[in-house]
PDB file of N, CA and C in Angstrom:
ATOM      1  N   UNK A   1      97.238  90.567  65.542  1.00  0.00           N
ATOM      2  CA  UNK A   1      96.490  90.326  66.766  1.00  0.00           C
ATOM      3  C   UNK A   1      95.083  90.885  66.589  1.00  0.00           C
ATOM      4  N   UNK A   2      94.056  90.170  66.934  1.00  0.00           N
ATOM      5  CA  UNK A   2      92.980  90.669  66.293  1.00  0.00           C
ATOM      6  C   UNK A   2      91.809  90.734  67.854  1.00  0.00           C
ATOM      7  N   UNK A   3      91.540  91.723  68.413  1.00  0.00           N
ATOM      8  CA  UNK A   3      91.380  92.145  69.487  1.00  0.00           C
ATOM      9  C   UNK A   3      89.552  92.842  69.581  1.00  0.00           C
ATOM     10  N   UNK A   4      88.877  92.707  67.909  1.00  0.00           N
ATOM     11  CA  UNK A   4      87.653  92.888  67.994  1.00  0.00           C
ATOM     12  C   UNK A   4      86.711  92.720  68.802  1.00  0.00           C
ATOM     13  N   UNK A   5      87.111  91.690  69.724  1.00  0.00           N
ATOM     14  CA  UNK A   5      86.418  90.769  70.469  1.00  0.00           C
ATOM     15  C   UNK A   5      85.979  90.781  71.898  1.00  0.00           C
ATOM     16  N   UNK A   6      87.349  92.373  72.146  1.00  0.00           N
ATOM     17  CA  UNK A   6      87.970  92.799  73.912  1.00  0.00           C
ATOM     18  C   UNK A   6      87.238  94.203  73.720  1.00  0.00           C
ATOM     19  N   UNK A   7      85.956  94.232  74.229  1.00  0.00           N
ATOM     20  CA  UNK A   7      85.355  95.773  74.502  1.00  0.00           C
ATOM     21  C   UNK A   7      86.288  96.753  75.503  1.00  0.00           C
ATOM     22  N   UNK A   8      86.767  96.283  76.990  1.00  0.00           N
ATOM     23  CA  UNK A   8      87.646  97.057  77.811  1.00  0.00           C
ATOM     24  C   UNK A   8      88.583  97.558  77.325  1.00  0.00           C
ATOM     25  N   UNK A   9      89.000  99.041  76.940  1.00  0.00           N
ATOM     26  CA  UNK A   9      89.931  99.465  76.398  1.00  0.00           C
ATOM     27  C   UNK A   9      91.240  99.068  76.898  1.00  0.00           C
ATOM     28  N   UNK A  10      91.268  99.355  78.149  1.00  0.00           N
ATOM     29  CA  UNK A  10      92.427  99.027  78.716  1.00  0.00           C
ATOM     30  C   UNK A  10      93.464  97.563  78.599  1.00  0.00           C
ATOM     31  N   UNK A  11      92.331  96.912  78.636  1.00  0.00           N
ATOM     32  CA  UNK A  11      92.469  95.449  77.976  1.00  0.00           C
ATOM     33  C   UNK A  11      93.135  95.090  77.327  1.00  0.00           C
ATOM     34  N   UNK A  12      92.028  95.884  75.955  1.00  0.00           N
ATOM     35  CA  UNK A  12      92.504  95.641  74.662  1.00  0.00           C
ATOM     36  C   UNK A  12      94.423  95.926  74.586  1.00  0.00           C
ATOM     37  N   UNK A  13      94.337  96.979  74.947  1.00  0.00           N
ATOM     38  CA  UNK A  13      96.198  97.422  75.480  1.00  0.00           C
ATOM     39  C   UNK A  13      96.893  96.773  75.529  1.00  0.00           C
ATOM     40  N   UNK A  14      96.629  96.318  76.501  1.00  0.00           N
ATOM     41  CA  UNK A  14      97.679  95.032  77.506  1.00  0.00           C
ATOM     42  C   UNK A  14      97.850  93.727  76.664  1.00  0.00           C
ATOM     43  N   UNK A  15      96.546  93.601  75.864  1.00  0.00           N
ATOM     44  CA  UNK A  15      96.841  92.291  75.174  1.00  0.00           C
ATOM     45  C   UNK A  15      97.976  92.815  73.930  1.00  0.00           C
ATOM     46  N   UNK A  16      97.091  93.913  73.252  1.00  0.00           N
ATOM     47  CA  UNK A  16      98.370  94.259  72.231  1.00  0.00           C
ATOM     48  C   UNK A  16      99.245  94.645  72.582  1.00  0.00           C
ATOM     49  N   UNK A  17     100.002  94.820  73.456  1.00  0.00           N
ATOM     50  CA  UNK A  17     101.193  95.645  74.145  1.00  0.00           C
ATOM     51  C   UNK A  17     101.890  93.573  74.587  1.00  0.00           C
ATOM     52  N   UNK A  18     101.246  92.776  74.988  1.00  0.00           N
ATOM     53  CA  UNK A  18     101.692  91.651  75.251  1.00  0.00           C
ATOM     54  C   UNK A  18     102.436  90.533  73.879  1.00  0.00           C
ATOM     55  N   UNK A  19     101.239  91.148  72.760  1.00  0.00           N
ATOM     56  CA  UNK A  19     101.493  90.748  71.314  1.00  0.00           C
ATOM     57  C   UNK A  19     102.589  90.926  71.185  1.00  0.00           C
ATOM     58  N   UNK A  20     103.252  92.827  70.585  1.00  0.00           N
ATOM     59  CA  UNK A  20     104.265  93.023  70.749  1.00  0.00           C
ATOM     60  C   UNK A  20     105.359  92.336  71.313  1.00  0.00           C
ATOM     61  N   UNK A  21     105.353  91.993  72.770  1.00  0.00           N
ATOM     62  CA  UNK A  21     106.549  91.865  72.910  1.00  0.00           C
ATOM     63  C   UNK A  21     106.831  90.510  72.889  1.00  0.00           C
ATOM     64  N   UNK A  22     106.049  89.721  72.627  1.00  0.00           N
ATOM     65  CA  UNK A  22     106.153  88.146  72.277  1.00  0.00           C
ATOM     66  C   UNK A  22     106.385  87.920  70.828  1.00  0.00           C
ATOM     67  N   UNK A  23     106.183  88.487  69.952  1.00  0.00           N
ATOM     68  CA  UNK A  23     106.595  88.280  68.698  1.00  0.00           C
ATOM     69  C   UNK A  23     108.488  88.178  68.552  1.00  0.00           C
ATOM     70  N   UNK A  24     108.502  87.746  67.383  1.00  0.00           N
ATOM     71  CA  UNK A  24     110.078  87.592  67.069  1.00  0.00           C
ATOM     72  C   UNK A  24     110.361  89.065  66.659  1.00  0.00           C
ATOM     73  N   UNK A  25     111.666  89.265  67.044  1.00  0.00           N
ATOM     74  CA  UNK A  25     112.465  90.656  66.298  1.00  0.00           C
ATOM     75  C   UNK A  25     112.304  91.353  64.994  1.00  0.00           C
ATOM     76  N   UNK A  26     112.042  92.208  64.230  1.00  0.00           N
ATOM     77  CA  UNK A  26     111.910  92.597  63.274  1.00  0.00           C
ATOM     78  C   UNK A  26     113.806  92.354  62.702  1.00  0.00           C
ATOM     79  N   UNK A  27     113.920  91.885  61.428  1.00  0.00           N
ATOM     80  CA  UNK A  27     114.980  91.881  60.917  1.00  0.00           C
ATOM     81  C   UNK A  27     115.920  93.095  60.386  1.00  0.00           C
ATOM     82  N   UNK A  28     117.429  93.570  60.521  1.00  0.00           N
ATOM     83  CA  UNK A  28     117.556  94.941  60.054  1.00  0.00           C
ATOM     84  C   UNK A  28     117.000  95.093  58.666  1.00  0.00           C
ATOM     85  N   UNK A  29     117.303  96.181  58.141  1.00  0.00           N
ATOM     86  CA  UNK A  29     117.250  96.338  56.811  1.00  0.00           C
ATOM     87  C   UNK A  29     118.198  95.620  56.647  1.00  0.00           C
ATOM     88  N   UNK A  30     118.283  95.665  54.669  1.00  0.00           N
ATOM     89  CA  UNK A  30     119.521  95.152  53.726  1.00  0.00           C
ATOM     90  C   UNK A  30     119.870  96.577  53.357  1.00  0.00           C
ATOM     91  N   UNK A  31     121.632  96.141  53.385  1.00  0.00           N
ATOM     92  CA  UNK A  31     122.168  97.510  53.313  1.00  0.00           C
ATOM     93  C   UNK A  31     121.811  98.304  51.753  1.00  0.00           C
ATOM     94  N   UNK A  32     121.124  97.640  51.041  1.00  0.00           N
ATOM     95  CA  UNK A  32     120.907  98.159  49.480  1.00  0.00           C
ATOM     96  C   UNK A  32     119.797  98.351  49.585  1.00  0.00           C
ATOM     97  N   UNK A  33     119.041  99.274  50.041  1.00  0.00           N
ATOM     98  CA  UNK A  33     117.402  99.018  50.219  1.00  0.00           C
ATOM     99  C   UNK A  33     117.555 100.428  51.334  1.00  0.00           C
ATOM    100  N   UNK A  34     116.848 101.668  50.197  1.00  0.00           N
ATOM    101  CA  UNK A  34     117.128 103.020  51.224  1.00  0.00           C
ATOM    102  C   UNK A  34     115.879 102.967  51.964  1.00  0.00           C
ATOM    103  N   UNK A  35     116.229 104.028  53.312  1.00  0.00           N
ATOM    104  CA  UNK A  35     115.350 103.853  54.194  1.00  0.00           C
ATOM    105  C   UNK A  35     113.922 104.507  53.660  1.00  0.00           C
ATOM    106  N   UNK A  36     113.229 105.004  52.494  1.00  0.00           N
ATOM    107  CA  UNK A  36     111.855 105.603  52.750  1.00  0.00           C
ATOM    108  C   UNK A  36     111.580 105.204  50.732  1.00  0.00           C
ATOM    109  N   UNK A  37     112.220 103.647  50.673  1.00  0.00           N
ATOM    110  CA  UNK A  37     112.205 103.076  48.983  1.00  0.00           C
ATOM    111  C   UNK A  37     110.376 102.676  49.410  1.00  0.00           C
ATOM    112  N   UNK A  38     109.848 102.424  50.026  1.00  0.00           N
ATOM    113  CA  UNK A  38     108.223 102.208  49.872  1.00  0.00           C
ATOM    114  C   UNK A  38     107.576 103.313  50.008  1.00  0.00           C
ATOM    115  N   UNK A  39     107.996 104.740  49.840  1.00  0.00           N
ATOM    116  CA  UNK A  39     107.193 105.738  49.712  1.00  0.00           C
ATOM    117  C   UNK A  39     106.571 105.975  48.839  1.00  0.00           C
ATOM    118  N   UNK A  40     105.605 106.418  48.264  1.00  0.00           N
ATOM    119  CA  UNK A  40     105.022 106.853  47.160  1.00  0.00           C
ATOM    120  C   UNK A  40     105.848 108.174  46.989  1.00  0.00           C
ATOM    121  N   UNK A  41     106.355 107.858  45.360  1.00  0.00           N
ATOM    122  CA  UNK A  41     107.672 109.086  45.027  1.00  0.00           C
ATOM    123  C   UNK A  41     106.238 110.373  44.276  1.00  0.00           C
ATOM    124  N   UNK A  42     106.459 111.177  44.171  1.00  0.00           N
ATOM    125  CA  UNK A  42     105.895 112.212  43.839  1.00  0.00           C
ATOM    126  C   UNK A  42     106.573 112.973  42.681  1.00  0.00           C
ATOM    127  N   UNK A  43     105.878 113.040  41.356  1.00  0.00           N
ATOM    128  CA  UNK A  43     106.128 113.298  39.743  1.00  0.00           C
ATOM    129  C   UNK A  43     105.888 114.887  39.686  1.00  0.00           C
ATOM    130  N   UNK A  44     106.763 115.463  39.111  1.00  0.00           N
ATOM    131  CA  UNK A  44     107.431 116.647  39.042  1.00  0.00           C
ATOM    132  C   UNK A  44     106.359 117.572  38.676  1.00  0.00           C
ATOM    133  N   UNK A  45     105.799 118.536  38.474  1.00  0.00           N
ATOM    134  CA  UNK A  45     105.003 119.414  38.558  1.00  0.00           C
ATOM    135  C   UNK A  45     105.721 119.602  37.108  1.00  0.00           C
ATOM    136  N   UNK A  46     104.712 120.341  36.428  1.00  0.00           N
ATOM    137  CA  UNK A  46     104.428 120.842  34.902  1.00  0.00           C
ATOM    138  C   UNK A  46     105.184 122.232  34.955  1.00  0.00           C
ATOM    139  N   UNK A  47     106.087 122.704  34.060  1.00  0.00           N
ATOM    140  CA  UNK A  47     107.352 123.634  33.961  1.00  0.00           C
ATOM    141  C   UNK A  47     106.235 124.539  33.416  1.00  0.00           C
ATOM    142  N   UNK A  48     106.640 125.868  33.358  1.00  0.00           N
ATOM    143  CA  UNK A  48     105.825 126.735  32.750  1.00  0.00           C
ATOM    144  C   UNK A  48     104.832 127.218  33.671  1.00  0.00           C
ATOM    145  N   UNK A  49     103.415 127.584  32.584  1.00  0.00           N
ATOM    146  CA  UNK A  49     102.528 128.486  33.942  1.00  0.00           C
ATOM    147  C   UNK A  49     102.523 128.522  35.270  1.00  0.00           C
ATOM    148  N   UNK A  50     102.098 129.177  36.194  1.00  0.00           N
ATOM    149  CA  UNK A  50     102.305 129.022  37.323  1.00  0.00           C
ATOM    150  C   UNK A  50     101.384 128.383  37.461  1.00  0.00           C
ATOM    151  N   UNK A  51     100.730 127.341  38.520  1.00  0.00           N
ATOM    152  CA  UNK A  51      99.495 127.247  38.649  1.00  0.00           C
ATOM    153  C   UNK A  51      99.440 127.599  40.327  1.00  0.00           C
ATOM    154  N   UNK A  52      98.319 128.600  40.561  1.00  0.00           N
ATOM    155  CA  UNK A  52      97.520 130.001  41.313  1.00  0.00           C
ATOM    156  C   UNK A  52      96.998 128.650  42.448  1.00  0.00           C
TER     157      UNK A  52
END
């Protein structure tokens, strides 16, 4: 919804809040597909020195 266009904040709201609920349903997940697999995973820190 592209709302650049609606200076009144309040407005702007109501239209995206209207977007929302007119759109179709979001689909569940698939049961093979964990809930936080699009995270950026984070690589193990270097064994040894401490680093301060």
């Amino acid at each position: 919804m592209n709302t650049k266009h609606v200076t009144d904040k309040a407005e702007r709201k109501s239209l995206k809040r209207a977007a929302r609920k007119k759109r179709p349903p979001l689909a569940p997940r698939a049961a093979d597909v964990a809930r936080g697999s699009q995270k950026r995973k984070v690589k193990k820190m270097a064994k040894g020195q401490r680093k301060r």
